[in-house]
Protein backbone atom coordinates (compact mmCIF):
# COMPACT_ATOMS: atom_id res chain seq x y z
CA UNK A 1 37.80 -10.85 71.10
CA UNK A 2 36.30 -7.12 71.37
CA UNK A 3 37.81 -6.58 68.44
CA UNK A 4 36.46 -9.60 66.50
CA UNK A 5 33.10 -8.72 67.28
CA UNK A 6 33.39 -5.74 66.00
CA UNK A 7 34.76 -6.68 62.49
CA UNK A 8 31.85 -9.59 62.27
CA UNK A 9 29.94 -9.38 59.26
CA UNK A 10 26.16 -9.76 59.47
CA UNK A 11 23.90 -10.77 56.87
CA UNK A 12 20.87 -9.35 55.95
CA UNK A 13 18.42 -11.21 57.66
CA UNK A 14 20.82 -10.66 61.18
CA UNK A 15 20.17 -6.87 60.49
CA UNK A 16 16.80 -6.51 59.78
CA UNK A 17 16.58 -8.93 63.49
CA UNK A 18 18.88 -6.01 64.97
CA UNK A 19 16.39 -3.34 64.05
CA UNK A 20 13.51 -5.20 65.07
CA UNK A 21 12.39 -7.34 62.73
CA UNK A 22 12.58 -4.40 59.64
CA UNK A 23 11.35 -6.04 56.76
CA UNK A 24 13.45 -6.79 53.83
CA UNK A 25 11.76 -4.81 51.54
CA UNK A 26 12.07 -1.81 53.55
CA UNK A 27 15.77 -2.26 53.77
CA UNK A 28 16.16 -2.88 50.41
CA UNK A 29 14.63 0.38 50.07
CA UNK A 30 16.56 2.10 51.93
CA UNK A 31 19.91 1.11 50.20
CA UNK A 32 18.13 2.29 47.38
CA UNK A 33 17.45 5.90 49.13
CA UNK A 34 21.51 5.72 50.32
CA UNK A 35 20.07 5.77 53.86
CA UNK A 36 20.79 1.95 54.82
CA UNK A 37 24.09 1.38 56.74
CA UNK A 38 27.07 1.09 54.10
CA UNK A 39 26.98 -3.43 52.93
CA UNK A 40 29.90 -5.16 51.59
CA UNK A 41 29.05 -7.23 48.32
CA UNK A 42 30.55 -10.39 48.33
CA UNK A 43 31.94 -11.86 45.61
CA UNK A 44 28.61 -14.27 45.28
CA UNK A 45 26.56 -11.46 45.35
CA UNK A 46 25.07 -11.16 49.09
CA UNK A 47 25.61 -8.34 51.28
CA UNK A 48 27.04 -8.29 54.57
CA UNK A 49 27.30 -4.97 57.15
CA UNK A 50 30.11 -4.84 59.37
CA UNK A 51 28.65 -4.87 63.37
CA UNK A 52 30.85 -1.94 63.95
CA UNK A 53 29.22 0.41 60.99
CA UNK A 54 25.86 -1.18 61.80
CA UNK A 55 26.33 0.41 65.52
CA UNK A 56 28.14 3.46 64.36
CA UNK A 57 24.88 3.92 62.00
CA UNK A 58 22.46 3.59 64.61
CA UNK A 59 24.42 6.17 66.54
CA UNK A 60 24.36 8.39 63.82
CA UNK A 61 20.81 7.91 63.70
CA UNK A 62 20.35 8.58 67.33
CA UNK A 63 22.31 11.87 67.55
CA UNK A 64 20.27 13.35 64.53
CA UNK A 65 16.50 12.41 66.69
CA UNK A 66 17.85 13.63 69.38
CA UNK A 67 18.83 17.06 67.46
C-alpha cells in the first residue's frame, strides 16, 4: 500500500492543490523554466507527476531555502 501511494500519478490540477492552490499558468511556466517537478506525458497528451518525485521535489526545494 506504501508503496502504491508512492507510484500514484497526479494530475495537474491535484498538484497545483498540493502546492496550495499554484495557478496553472504559473506551473506551466515553470515546466517551461525546467524548474517544475519532472511530468510524465501520456499518450493523450496530459501530464501526470509521480507523488514520490512530487515529494522528493519539494524536498529538494526545502534543503536549497534552508541553505
Amino acid at each position: 500500500m506504501v508503496r502504491e501511494r508512492a507510484t500514484e500519478l497526479l494530475t495537474v490540477r491535484q498538484v497545483l492543490d498540493e502546492l496550495g492552490g499554484l495557478s496553472r499558468r504559473t506551473f506551466y511556466r515553470w515546466r517551461e523554466l525546467r524548474i517544475a517537478p519532472r511530468c510524465i506525458r501520456l499518450p493523450n497528451g496530459e501530464l501526470r507527476v509521480r507523488r514520490d518525485v512530487l515529494a522528493a521535489w519539494l524536498e529538494e526545494l526545502a534543503e536549497g531555502a534552508a541553505s
